[in-house]
Protein backbone atom coordinates (compact mmCIF):
# COMPACT_ATOMS: atom_id res chain seq x y z
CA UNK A 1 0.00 0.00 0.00
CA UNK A 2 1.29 3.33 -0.89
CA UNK A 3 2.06 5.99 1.21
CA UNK A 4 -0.03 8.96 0.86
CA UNK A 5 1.57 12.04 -0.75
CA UNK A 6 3.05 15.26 1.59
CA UNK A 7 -0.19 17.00 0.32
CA UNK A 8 -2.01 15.30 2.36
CA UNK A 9 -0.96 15.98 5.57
CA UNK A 10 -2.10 18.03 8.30
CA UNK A 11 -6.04 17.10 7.04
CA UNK A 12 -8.60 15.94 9.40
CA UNK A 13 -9.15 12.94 7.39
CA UNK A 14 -7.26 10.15 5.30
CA UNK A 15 -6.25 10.27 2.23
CA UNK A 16 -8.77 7.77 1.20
CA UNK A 17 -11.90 9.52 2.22
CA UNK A 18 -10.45 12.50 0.67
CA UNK A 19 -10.24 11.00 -2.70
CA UNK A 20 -13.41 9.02 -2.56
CA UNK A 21 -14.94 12.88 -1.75
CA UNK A 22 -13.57 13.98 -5.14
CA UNK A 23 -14.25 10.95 -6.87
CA UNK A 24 -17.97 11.16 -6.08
CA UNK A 25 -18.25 15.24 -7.01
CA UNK A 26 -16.49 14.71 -10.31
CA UNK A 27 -17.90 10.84 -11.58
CA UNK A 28 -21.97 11.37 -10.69
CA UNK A 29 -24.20 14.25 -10.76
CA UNK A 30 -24.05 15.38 -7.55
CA UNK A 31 -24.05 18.65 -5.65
CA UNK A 32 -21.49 19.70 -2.67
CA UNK A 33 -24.65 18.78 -0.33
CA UNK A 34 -25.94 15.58 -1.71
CA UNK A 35 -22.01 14.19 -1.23
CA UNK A 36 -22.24 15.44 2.40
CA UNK A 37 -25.09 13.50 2.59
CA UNK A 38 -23.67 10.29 1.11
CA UNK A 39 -20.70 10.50 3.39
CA UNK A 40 -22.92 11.06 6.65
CA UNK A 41 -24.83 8.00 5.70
CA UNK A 42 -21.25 5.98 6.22
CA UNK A 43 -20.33 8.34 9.32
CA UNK A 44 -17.91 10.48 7.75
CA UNK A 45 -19.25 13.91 8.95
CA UNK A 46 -18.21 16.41 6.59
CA UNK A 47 -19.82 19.81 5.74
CA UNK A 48 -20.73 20.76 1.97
CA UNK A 49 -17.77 23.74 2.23
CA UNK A 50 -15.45 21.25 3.15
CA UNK A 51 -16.28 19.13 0.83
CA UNK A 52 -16.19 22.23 -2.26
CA UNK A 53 -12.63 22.94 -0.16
CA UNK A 54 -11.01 19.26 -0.90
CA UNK A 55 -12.76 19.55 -4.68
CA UNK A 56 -10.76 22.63 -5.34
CA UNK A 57 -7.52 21.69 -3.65
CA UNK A 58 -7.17 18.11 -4.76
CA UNK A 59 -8.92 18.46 -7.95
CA UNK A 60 -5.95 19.85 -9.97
CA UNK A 61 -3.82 17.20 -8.70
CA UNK A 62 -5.53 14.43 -9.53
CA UNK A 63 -6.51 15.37 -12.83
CA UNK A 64 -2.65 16.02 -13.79
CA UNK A 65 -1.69 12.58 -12.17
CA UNK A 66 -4.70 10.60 -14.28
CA UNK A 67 -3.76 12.11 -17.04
CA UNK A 68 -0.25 10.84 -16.34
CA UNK A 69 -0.83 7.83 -15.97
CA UNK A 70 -3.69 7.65 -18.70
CA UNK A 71 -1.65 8.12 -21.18
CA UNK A 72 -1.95 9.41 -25.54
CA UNK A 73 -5.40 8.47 -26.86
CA UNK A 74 -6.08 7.48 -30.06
CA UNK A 75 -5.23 9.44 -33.47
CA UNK A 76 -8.20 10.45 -34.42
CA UNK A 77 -9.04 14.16 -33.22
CA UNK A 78 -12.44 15.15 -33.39
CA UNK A 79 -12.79 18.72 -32.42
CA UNK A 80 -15.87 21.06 -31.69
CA UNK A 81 -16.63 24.29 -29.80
CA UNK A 82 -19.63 25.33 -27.59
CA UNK A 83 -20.88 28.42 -25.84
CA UNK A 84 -21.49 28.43 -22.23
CA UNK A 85 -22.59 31.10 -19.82
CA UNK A 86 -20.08 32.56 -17.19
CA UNK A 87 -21.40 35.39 -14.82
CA UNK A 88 -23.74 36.65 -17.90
CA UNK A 89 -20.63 36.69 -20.28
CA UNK A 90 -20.90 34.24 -23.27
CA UNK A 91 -17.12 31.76 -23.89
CA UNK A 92 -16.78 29.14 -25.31
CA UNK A 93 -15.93 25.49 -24.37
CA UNK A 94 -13.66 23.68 -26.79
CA UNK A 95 -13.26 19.87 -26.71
CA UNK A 96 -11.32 17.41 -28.22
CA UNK A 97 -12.34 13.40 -28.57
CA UNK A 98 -10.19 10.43 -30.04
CA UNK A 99 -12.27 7.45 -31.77
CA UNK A 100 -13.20 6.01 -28.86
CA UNK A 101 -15.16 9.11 -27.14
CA UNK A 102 -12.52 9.76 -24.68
CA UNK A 103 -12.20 13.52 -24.11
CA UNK A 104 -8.34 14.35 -24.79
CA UNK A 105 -8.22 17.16 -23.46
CA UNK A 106 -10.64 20.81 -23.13
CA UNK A 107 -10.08 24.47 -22.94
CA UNK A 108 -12.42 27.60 -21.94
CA UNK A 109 -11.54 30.49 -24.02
CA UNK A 110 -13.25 34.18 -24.61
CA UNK A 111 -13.13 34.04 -28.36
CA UNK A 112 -13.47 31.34 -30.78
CA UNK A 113 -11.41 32.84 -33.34
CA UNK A 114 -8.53 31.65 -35.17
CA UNK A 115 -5.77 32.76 -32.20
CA UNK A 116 -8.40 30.91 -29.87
CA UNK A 117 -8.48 27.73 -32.04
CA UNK A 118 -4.48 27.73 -32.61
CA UNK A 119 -4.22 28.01 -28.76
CA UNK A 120 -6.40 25.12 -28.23
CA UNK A 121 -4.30 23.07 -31.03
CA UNK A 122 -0.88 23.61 -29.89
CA UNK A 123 -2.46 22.69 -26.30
CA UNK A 124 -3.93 19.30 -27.75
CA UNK A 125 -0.44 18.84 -29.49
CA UNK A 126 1.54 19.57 -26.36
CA UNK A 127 -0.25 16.95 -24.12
CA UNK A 128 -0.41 14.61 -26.99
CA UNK A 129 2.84 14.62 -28.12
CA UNK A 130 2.19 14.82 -31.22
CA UNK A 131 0.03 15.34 -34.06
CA UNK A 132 -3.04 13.32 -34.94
CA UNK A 133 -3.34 11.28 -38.35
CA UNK A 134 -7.01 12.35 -38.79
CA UNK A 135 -8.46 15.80 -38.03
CA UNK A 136 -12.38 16.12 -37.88
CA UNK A 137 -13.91 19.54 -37.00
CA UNK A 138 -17.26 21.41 -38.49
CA UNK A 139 -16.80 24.49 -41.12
CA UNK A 140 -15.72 26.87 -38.36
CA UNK A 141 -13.31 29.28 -40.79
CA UNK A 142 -10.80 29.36 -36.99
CA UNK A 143 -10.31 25.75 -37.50
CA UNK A 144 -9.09 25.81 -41.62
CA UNK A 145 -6.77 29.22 -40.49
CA UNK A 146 -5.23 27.61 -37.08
CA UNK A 147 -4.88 24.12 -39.13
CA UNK A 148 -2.85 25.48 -41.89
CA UNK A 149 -0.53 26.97 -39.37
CA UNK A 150 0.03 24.43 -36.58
CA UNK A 151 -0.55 20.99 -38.71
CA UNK A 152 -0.65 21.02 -42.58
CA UNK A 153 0.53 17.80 -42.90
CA UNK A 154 -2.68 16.37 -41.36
CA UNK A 155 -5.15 14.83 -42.68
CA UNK A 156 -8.14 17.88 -42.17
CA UNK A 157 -11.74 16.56 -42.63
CA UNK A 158 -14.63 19.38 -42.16
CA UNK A 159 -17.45 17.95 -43.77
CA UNK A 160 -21.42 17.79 -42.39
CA UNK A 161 -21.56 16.11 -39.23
CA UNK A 162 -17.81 15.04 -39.26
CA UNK A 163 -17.16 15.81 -35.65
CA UNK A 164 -20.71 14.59 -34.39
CA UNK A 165 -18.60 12.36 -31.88
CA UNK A 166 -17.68 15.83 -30.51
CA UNK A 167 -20.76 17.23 -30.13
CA UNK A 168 -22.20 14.42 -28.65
CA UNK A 169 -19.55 14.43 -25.93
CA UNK A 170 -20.77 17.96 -24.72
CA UNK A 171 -23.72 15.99 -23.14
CA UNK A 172 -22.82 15.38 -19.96
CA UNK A 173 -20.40 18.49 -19.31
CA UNK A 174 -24.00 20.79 -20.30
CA UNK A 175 -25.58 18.34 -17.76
CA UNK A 176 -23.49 19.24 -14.82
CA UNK A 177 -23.75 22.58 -15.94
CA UNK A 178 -27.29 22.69 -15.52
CA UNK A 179 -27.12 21.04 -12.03
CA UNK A 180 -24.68 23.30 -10.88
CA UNK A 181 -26.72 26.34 -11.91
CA UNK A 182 -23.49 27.87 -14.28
CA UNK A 183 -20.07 27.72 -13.23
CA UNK A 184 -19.01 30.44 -11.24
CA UNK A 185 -15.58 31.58 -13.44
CA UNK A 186 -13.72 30.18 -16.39
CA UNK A 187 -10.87 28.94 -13.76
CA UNK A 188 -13.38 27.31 -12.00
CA UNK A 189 -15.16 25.72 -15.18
CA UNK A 190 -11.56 24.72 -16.48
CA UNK A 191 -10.77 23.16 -13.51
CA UNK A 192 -13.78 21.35 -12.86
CA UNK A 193 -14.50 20.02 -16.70
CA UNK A 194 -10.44 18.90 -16.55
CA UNK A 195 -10.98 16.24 -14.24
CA UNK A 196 -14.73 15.27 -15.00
CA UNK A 197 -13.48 14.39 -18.23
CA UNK A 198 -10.62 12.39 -17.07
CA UNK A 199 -13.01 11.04 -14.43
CA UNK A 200 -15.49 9.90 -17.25
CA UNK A 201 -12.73 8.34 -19.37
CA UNK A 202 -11.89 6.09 -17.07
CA UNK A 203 -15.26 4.86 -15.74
CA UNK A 204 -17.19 5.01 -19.16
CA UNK A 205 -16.67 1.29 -20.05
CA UNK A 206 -19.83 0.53 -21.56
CA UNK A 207 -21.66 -1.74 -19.76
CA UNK A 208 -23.92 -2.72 -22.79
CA UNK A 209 -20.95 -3.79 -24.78
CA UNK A 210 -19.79 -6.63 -23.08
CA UNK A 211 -20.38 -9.44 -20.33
CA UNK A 212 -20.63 -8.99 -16.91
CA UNK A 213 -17.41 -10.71 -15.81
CA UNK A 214 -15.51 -8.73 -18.58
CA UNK A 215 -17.21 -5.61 -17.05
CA UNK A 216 -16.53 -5.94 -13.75
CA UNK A 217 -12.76 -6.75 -14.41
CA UNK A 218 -12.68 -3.45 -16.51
CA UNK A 219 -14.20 -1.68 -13.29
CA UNK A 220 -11.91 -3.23 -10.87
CA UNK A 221 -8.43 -1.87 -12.78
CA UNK A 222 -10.73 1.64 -13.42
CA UNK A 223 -10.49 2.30 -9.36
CA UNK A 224 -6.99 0.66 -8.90
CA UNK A 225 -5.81 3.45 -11.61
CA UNK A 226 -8.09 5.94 -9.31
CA UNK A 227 -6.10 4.70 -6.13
CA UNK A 228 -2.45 4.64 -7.72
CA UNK A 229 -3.43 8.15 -9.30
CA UNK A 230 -4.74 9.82 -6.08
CA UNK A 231 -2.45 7.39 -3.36
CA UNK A 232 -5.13 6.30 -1.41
C-alpha cells in the first residue's frame, strides 16, 4: 500500500476519504450537499464547504496525475466548440475526442477565433505529443486558419456532421452545468471540466458492450488506476 503524498498531511481525514470525496463530485451528478449527505450515511461527517474545499484543492492534482498515468489516446481528433454562460458573459468550451469518445483534453476560451483555435491546437499537441493522423472539425473558418498553421501535414476533414462524436460528448459536461446552476468563473469551469473528463474516461466502459465478468474486471483496474493516481 502506498504511502499517501506530503499533500495530504495536516487534514482531518485520510487520504482515502479525501479521494473518494472527489471521486464522487467529479464521476456522478451530484451537488457539494448531496455528497455530504452520502458520506454522513457511512459516518464520515463532513460539511458541503469542506467538501467544495477538498474539490478545489485536490482536484488539480488528480486530474494532472490521471492524465499521467492515462496516457496518448487514439489518433483520431475530433474537435468542436460550444458556448457556455459565465457570470452573464458568453465563452466558449472547446473539446477534443479520439475514436473512442474519450475527451483528450478541453479548454475555456473568450473568443473562438482563429488565435483561440491555434491556442487550443498547440495545447492538444503539447499533451499529446504529437500530431493526430485524422483531423475532424465542423466548417468553423478558426479551424481551416489555425490548421494550416500548426498541422498542414494532417489529414483535415470538415465535412457535415464530421465531428458529431464531438458534439455528442458535450452531453454530460452541459448536464453538470445545468445542475450546478453555471459555473461560477472560467478557472473554476476549467478546472472542474479537466478532471470530469478524465473522471469519465476512465469509468465510461460501456456496460452494454460486453459481459458482466468482462465488465466488472474493466471496473476493478478503473479504481486501482483511481487509487495509484490519487495514493489512497
Amino acid at each position: 500500500m502506498k504511502k499517501p503524498t506530503p499533500s495530504y498531511q495536516r487534514h482531518r481525514f485520510p487520504s482515502d476519504i479525501i479521494s473518494h470525496t472527489v471521486w464522487l463530485y467529479h464521476r456522478f451528478c451530484l451537488s457539494f450537499r448531496e455528497v455530504e449527505e452520502l458520506l454522513a450515511e457511512r459516518g464520515i461527517m463532513v460539511t458541503y464547504e469542506t467538501v467544495r474545499q477538498l474539490c478545489q484543492k485536490f482536484g488539480p492534482t488528480y486530474a494532472r496525475k490521471l492524465k499521467k498515468r492515462l496516457g496518448c489516446l487514439g489518433d483520431a481528433w475530433y474537435l468542436d466548440e460550444v458556448f457556455i454562460t459565465i457570470q452573464g458573459e458568453q465563452e466558449y468550451l472547446w473539446r477534443a475526442v479520439d475514436q473512442d469518445g474519450d475527451t483528450i483534453d478541453i479548454l475555456v476560451q473568450r473568443r473562438r477565433n482563429k488565435k483561440a483555435a491555434e491556442c487550443f491546437f498547440r495545447r492538444l499537441i503539447k499533451g499529446q505529443g504529437g500530431k493526430p493522423r485524422w483531423l475532424m472539425t465542423d466548417k468553423l473558418k478558426s479551424y481551416g486558419a489555425a490548421y494550416r498553421t500548426t498541422m498542414p501535414t494532417v489529414e483535415h476533414i470538415n465535412h457535415v456532421y464530421a465531428n458529431n462524436r464531438a458534439e455528442v460528448s458535450h452531453q454530460p459536461t452541459q448536464q453538470r452545468e445545468y445542475h450546478m446552476r453555471g459555473f461560477a468563473s472560467s478557472t473554476q469551469a476549467q478546472r472542474f471540466l479537466t478532471l470530469h473528463g478524465l473522471t469519465q474516461n476512465l469509468f465510461r466502459l460501456g456496460r452494454h458492450l460486453m459481459q458482466a465478468v468482462n465488465y466488472r474486471l474493466l471496473r476493478t483496474q478503473a479504481f486501482q488506476v483511481w487509487k495509484d493516481a490519487v495514493c489512497a
